[in-house]
N, C-alpha and C. Protein backbone atom coordinates (compact mmCIF):
# COMPACT_ATOMS: atom_id res chain seq x y z
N UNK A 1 -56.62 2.27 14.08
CA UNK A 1 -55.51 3.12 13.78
C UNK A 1 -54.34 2.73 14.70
N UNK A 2 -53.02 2.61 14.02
CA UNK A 2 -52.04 2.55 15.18
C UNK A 2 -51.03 3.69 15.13
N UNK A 3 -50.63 3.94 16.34
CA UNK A 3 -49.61 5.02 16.50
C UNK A 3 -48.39 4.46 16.38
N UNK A 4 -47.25 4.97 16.35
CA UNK A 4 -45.63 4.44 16.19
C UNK A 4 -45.14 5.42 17.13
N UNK A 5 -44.52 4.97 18.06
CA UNK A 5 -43.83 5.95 18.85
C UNK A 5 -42.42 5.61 18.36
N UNK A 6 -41.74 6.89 18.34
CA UNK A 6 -40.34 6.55 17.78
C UNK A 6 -39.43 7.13 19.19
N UNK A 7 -38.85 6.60 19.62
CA UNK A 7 -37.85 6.92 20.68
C UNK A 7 -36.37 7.13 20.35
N UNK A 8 -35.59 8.38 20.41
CA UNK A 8 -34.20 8.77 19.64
C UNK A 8 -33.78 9.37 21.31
N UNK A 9 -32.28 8.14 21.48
CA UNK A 9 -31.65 8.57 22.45
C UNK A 9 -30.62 9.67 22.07
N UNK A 10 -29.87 10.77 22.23
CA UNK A 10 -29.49 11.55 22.10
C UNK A 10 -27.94 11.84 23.00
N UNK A 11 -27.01 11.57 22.52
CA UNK A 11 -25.77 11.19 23.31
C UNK A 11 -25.81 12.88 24.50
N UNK A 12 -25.39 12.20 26.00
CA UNK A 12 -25.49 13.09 26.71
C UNK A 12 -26.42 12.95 27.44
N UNK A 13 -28.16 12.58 27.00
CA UNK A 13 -29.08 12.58 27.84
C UNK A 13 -29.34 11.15 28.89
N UNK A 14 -30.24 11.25 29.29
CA UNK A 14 -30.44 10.13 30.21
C UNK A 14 -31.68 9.20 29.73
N UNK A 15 -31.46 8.02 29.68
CA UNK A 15 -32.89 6.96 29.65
C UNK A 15 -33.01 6.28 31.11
N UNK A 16 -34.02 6.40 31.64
CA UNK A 16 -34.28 5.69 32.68
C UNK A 16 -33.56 5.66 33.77
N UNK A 17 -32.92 6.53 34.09
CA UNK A 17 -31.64 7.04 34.86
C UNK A 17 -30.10 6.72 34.61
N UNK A 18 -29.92 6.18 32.96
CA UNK A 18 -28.56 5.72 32.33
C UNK A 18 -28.16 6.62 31.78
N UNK A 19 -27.39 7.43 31.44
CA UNK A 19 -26.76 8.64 30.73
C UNK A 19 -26.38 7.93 29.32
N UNK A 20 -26.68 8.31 27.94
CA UNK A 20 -26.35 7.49 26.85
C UNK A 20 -25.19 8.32 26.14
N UNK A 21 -24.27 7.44 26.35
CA UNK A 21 -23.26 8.40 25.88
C UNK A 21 -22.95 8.05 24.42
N UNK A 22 -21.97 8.67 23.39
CA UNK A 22 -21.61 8.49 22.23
C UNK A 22 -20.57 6.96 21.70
N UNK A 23 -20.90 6.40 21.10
CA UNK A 23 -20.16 5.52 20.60
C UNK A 23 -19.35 5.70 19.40
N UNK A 24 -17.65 5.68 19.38
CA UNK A 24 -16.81 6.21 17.99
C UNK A 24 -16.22 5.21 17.73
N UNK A 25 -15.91 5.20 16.52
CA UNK A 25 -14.72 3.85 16.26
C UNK A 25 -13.19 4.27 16.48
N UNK A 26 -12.66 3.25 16.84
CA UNK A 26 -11.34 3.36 17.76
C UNK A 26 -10.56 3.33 16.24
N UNK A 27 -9.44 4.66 16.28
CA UNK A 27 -8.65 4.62 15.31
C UNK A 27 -7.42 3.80 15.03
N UNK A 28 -7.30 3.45 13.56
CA UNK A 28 -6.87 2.22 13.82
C UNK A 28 -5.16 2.73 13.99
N UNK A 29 -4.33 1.58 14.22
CA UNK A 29 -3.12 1.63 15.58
C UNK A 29 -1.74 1.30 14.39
N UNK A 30 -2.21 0.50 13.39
CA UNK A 30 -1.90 0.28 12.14
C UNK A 30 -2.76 -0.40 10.96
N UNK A 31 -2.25 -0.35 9.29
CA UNK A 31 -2.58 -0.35 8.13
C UNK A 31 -1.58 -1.24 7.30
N UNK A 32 -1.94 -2.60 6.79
CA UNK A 32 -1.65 -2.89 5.99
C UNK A 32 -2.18 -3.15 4.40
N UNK A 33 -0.73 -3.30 3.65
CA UNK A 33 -2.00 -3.23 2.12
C UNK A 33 -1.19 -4.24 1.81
N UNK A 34 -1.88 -5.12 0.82
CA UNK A 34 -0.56 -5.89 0.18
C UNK A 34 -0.98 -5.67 -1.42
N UNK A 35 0.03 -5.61 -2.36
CA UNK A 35 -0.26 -5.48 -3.43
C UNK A 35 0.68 -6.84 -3.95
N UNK A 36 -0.15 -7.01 -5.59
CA UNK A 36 0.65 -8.09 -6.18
C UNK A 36 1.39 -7.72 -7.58
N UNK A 37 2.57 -7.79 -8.11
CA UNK A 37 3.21 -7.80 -9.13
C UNK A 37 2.94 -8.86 -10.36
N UNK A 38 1.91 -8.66 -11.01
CA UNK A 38 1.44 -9.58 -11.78
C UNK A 38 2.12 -9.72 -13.67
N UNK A 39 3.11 -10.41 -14.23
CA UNK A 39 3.41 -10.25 -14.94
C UNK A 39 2.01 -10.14 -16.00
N UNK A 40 2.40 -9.63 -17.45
CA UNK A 40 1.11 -9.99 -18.53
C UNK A 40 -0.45 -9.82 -18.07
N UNK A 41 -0.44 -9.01 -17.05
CA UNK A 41 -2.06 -9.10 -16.79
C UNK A 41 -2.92 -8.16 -17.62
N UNK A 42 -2.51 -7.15 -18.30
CA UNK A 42 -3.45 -6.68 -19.16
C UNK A 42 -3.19 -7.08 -20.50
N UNK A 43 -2.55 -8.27 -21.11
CA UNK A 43 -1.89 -8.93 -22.06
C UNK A 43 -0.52 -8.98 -22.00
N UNK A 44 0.29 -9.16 -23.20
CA UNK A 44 1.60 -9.62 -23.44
C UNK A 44 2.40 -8.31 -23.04
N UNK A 45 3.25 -8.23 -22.41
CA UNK A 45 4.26 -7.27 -21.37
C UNK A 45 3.36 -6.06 -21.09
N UNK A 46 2.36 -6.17 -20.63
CA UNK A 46 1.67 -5.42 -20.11
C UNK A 46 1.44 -6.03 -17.93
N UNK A 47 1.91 -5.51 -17.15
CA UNK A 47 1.86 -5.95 -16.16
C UNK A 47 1.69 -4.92 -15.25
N UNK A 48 1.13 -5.51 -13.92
CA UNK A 48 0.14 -4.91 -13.11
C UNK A 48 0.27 -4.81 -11.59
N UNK A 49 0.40 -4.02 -10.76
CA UNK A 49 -0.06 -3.75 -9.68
C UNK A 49 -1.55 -4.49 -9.41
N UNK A 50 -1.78 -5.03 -8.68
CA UNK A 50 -3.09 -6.01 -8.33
C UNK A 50 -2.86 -5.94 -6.52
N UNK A 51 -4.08 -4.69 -6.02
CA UNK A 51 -4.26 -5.00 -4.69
C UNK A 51 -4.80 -6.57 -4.35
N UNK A 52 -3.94 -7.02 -3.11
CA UNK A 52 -4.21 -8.69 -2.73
C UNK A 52 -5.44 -8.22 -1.11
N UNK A 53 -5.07 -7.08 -0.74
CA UNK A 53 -6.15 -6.56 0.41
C UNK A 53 -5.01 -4.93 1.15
N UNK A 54 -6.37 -4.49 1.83
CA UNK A 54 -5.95 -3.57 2.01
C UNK A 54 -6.45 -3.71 3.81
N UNK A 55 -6.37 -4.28 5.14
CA UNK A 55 -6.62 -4.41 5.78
C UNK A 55 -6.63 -3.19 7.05
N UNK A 56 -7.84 -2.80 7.56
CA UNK A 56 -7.79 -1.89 8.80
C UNK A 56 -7.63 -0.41 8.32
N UNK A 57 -7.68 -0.52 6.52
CA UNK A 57 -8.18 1.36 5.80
C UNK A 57 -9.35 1.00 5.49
N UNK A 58 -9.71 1.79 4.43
CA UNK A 58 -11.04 1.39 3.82
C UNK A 58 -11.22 1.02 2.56
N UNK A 59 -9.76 0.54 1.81
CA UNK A 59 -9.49 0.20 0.34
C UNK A 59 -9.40 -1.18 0.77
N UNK A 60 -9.55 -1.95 -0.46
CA UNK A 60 -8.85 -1.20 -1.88
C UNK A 60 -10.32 -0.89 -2.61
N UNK A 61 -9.47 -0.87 -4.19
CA UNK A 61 -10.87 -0.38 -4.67
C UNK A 61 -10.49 -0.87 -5.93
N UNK A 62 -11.17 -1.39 -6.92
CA UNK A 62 -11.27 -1.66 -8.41
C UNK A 62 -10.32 -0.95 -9.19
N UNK A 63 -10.06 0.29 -9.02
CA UNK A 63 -8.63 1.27 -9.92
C UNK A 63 -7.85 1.50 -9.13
N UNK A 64 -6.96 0.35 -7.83
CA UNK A 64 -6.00 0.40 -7.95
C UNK A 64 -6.10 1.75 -6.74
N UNK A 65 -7.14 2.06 -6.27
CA UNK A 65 -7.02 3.03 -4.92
C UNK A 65 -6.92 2.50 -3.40
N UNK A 66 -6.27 3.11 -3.01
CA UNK A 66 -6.48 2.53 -1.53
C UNK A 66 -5.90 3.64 -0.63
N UNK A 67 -6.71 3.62 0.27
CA UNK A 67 -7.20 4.35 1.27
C UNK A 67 -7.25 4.18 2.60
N UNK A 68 -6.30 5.06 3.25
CA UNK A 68 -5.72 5.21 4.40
C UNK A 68 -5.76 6.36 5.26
N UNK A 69 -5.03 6.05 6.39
CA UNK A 69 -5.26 7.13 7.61
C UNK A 69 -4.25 7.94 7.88
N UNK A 70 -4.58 9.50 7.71
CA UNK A 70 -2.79 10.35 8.31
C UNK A 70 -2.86 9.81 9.52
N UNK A 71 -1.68 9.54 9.48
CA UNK A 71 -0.25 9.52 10.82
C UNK A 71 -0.57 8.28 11.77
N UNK A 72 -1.08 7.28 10.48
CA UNK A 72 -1.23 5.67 11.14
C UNK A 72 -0.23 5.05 10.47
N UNK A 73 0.94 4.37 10.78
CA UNK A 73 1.71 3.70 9.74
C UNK A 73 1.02 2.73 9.20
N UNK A 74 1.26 2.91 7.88
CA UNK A 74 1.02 1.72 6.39
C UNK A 74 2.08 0.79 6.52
N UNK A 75 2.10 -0.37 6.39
CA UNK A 75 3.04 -1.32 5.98
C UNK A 75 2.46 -2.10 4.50
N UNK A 76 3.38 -1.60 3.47
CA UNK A 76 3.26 -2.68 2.23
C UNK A 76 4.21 -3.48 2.55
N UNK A 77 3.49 -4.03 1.34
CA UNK A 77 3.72 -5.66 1.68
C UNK A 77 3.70 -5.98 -0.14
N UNK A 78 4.73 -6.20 -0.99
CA UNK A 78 4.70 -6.03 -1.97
C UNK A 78 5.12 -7.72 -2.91
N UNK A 79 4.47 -8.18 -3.37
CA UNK A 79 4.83 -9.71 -3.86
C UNK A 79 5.17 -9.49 -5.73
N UNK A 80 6.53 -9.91 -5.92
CA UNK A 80 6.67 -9.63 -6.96
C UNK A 80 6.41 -11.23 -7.99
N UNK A 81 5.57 -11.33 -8.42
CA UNK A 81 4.90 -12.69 -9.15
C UNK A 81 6.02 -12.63 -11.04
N UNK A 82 6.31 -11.51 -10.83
CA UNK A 82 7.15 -11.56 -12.45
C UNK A 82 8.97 -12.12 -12.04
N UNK A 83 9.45 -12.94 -12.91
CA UNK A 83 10.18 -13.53 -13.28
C UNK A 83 11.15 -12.91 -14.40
N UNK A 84 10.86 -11.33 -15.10
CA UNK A 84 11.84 -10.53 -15.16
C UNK A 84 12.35 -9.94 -14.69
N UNK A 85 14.13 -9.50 -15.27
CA UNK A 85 14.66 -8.77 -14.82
C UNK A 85 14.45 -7.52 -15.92
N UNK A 86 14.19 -6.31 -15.71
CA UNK A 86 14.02 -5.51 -16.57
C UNK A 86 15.65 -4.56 -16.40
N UNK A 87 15.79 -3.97 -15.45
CA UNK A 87 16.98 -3.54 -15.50
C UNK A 87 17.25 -3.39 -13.93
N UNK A 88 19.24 -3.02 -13.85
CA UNK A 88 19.15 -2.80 -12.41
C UNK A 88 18.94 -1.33 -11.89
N UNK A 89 19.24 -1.55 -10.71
CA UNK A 89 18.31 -0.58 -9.89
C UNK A 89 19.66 -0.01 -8.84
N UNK A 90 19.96 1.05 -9.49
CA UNK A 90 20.94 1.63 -8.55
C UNK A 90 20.43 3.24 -7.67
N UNK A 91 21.22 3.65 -6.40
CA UNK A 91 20.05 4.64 -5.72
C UNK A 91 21.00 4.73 -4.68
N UNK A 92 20.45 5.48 -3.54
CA UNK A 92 20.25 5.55 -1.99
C UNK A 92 19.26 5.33 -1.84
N UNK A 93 19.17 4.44 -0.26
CA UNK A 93 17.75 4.30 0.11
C UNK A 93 17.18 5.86 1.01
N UNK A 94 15.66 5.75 0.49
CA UNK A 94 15.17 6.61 0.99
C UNK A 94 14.13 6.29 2.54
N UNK A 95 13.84 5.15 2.35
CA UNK A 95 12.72 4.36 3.00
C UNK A 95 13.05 3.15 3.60
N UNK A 96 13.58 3.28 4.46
CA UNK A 96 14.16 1.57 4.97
C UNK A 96 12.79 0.28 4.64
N UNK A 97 13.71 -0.69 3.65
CA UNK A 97 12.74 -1.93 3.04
C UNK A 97 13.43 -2.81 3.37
N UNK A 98 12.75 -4.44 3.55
CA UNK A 98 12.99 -5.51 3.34
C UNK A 98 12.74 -6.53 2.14
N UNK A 99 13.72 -6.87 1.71
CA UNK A 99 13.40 -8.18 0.78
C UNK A 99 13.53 -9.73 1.08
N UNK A 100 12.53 -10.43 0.68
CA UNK A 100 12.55 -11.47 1.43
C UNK A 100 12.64 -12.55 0.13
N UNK A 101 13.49 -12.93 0.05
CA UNK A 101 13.70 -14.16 -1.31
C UNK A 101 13.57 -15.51 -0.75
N UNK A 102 12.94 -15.84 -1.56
CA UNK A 102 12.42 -17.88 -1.02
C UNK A 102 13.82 -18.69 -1.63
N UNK A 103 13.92 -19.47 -0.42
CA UNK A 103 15.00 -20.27 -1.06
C UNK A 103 14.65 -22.00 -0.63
N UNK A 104 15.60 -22.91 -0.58
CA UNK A 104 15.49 -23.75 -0.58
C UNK A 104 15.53 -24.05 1.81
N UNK A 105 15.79 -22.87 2.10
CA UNK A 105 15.93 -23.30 3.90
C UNK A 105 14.29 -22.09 4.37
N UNK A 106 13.63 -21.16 3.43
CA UNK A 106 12.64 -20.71 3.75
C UNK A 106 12.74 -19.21 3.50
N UNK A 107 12.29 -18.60 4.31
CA UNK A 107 12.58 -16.71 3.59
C UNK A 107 14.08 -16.35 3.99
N UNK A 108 14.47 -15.75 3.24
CA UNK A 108 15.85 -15.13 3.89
C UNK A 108 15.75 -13.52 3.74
N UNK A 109 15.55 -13.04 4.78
CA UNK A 109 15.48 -11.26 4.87
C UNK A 109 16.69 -10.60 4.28
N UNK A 110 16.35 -9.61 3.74
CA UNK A 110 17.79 -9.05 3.26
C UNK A 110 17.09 -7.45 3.50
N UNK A 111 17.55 -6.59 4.57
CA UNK A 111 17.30 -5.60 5.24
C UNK A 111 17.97 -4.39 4.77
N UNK A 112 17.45 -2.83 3.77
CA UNK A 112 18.08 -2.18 3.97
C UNK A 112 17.91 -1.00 4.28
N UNK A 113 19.02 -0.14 4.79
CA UNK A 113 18.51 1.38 5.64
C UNK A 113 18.70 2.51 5.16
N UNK A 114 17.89 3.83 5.25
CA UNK A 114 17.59 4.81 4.96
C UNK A 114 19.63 5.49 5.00
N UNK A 115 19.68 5.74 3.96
CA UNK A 115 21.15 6.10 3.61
C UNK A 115 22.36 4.90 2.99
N UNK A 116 21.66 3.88 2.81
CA UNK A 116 22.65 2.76 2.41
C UNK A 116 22.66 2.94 0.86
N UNK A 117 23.61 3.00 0.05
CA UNK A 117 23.59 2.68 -1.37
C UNK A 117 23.78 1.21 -1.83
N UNK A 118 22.66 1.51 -3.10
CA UNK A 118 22.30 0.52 -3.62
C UNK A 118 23.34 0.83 -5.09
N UNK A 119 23.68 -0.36 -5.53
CA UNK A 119 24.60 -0.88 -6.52
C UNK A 119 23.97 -1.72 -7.57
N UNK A 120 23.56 -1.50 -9.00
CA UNK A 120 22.97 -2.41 -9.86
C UNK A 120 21.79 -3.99 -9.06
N UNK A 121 21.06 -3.35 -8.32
CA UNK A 121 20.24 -4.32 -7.95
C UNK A 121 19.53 -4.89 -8.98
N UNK A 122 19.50 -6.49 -9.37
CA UNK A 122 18.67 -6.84 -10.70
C UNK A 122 16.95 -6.62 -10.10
N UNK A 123 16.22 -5.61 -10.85
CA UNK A 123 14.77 -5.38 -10.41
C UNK A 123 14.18 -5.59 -11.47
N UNK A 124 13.11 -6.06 -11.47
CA UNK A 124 11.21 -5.96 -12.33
C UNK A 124 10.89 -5.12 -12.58
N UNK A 125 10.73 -4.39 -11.17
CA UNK A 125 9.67 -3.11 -10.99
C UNK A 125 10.25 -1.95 -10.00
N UNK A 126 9.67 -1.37 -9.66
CA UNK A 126 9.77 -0.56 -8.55
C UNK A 126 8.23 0.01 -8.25
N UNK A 127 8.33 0.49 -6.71
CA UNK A 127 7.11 0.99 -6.32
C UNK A 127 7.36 2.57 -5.89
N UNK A 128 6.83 3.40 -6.60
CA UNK A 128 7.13 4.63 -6.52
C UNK A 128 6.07 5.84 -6.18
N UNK A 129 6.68 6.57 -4.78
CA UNK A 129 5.40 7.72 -4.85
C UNK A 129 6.27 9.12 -5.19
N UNK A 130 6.05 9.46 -6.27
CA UNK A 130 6.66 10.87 -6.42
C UNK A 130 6.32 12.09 -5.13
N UNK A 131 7.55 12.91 -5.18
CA UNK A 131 7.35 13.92 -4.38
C UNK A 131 7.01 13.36 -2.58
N UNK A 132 7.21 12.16 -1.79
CA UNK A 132 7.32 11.60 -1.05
C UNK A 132 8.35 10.99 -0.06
N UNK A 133 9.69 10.46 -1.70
CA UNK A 133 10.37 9.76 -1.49
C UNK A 133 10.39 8.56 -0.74
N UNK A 134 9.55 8.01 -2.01
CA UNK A 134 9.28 6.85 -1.64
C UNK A 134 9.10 5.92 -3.13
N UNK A 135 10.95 5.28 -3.20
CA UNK A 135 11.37 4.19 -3.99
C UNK A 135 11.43 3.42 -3.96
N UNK A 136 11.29 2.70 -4.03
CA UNK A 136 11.36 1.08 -3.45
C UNK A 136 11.76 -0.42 -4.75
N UNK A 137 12.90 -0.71 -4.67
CA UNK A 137 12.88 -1.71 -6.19
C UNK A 137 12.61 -2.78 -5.59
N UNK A 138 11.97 -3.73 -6.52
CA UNK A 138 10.90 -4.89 -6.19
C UNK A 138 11.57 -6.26 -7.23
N UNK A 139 12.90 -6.94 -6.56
CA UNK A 139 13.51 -7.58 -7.66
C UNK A 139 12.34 -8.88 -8.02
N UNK A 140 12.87 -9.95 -8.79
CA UNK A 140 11.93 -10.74 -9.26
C UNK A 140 11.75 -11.93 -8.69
N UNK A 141 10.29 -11.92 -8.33
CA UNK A 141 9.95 -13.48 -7.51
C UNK A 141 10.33 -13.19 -6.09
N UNK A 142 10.11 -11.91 -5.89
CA UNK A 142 10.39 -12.01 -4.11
C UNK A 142 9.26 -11.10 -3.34
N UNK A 143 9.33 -10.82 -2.29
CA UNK A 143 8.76 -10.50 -1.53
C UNK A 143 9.41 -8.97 -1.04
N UNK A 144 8.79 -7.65 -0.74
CA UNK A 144 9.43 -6.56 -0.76
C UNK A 144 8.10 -5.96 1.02
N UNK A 145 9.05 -5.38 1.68
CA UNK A 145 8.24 -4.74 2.74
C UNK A 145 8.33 -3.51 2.83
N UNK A 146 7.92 -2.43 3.36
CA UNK A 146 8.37 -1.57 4.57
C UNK A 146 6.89 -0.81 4.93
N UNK A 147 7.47 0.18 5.71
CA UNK A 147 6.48 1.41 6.25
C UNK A 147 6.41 2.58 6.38
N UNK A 148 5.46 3.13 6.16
CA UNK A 148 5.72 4.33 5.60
C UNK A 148 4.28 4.96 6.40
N UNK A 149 4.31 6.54 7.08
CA UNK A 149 3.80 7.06 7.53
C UNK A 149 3.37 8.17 7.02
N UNK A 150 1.68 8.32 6.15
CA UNK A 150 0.94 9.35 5.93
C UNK A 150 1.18 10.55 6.94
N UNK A 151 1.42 11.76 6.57
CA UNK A 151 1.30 12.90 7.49
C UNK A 151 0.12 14.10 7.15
N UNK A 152 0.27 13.80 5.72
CA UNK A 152 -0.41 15.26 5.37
C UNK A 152 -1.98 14.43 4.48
N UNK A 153 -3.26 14.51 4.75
CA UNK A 153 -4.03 14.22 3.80
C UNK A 153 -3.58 14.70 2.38
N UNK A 154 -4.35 14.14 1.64
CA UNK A 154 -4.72 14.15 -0.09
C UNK A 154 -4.19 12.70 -0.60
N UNK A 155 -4.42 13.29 -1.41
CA UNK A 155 -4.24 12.00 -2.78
C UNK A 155 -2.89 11.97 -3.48
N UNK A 156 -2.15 10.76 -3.80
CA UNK A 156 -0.72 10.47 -3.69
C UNK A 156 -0.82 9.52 -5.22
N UNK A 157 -0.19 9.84 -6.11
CA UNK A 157 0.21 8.87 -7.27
C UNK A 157 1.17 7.12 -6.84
N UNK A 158 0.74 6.29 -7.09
CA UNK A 158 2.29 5.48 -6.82
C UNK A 158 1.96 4.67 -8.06
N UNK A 159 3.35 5.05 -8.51
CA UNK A 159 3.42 3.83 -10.12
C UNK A 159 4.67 3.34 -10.16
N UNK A 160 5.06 2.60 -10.96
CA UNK A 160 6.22 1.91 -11.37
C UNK A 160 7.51 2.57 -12.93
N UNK A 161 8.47 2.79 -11.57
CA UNK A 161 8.83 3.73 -12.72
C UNK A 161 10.71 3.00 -13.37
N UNK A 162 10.27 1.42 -12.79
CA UNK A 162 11.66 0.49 -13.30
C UNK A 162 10.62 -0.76 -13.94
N UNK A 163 10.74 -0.66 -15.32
CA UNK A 163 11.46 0.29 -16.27
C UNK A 163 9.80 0.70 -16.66
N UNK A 164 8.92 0.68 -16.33
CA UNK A 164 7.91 1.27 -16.57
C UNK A 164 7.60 2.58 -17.13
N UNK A 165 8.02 3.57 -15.94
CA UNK A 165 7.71 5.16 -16.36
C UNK A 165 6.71 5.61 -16.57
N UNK A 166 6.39 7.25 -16.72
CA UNK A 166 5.09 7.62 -17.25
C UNK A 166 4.47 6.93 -18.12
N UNK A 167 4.78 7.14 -19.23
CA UNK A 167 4.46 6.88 -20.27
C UNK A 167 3.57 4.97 -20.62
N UNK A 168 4.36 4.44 -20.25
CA UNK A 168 3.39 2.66 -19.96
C UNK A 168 2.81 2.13 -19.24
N UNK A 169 3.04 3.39 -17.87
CA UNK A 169 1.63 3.25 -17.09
C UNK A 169 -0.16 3.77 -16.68
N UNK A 170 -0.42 2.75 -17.25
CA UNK A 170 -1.94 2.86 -17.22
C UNK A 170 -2.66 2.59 -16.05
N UNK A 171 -3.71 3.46 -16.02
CA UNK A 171 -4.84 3.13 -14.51
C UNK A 171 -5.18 1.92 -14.80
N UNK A 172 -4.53 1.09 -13.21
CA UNK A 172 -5.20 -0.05 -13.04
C UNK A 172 -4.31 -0.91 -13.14
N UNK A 173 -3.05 -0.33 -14.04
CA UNK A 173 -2.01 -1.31 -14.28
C UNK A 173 -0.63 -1.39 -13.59
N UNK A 174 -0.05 -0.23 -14.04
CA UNK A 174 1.40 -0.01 -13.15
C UNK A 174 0.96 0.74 -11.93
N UNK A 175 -0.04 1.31 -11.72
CA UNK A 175 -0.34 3.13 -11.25
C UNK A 175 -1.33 2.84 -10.55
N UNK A 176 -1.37 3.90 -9.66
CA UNK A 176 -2.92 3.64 -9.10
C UNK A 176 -2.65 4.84 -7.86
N UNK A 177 -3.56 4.78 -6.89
CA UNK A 177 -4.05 6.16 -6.02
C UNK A 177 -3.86 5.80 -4.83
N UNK A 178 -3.16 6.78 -3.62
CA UNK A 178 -3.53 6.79 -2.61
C UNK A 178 -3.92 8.02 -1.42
N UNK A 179 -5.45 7.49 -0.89
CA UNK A 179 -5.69 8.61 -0.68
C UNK A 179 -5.81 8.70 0.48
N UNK A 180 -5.07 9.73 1.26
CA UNK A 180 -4.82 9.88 2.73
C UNK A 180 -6.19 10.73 3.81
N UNK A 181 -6.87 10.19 4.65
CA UNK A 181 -7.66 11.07 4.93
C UNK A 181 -7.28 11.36 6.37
């Protein structure tokens, strides 16, 4: 017959005169996601939001969820792969963004700030969280940044609403979830 002794250290107590204390994971300091602007990906003018990674949350996820930490800043990171212009994109900024357009000398930043108006910008898309304020137009073939700081848990819509809108966005495609814990 054999016995099994099972030994369970218990944070607080002592082994052998070592006190075993608790081990937590260190919260993270920042969150990036990058998503991709994929023209035609669910067929012909059907196009898509496509997480590229979601690094240091715990997304992404297959529908377009991703999952993050209150009151860790997120930085997207937004790559626009479509080559239309759907319409322009006029506003105030709500969210200070960067756009980064490839040219022939390498990226060229084009920086703008929370209160600057925007004037017929030619855009694709936009990245949108209702009730957040958080707009963001995503012109074509470029590169789009900023950051944005979860405060309150739950779950957050973000879809594309240039020239997209309710109505042509589908889970998985324009739209998708974010859920703050």
């Amino acid at each position: 017959m054999v016995a099994i002794l099972l030994l369970v250290a218990v944070p607080g107590s002592y082994w052998y005169g070592t006190q075993v204390t608790a081990v937590t994971q260190p919260k993270p300091t920042s969150q990036v996601v990058q998503l991709d602007i994929i023209p035609d990906w669910g067929g012909n003018t059907v196009d898509a939001f496509v997480l590229s990674s979601a690094l240091n949350g715990t997304g992404p996820t297959p529908d377009n969820t991703i999952i993050v930490t209150a009151n860790v800043p997120v930085t997207f990171i937004i790559t626009s792969l479509d080559s239309a212009v759907n319409q322009n994109f006029t506003g105030v900024v709500s969210q200070p963004f960067t756009i980064y357009n490839d040219t022939d000398n390498g990226q060229v930043a084009v920086q703008y700030v929370k209160g600057e108006s925007i004037s017929k910008m030619p855009v694709g898309h936009s990245f949108t969280v209702p009730g957040l304020d958080i707009n963001i137009p995503n012109p074509p073939n470029t590169i789009v940044s900023f950051t944005y700081t979860f405060t309150k848990p739950g779950t957050y819509t973000y879809l594309c609403t240039i020239p997209c809108g309710t109505g042509m966005n589908k889970i998985g495609y324009m739209t998708g979830s974010i859920i703050v814990q």
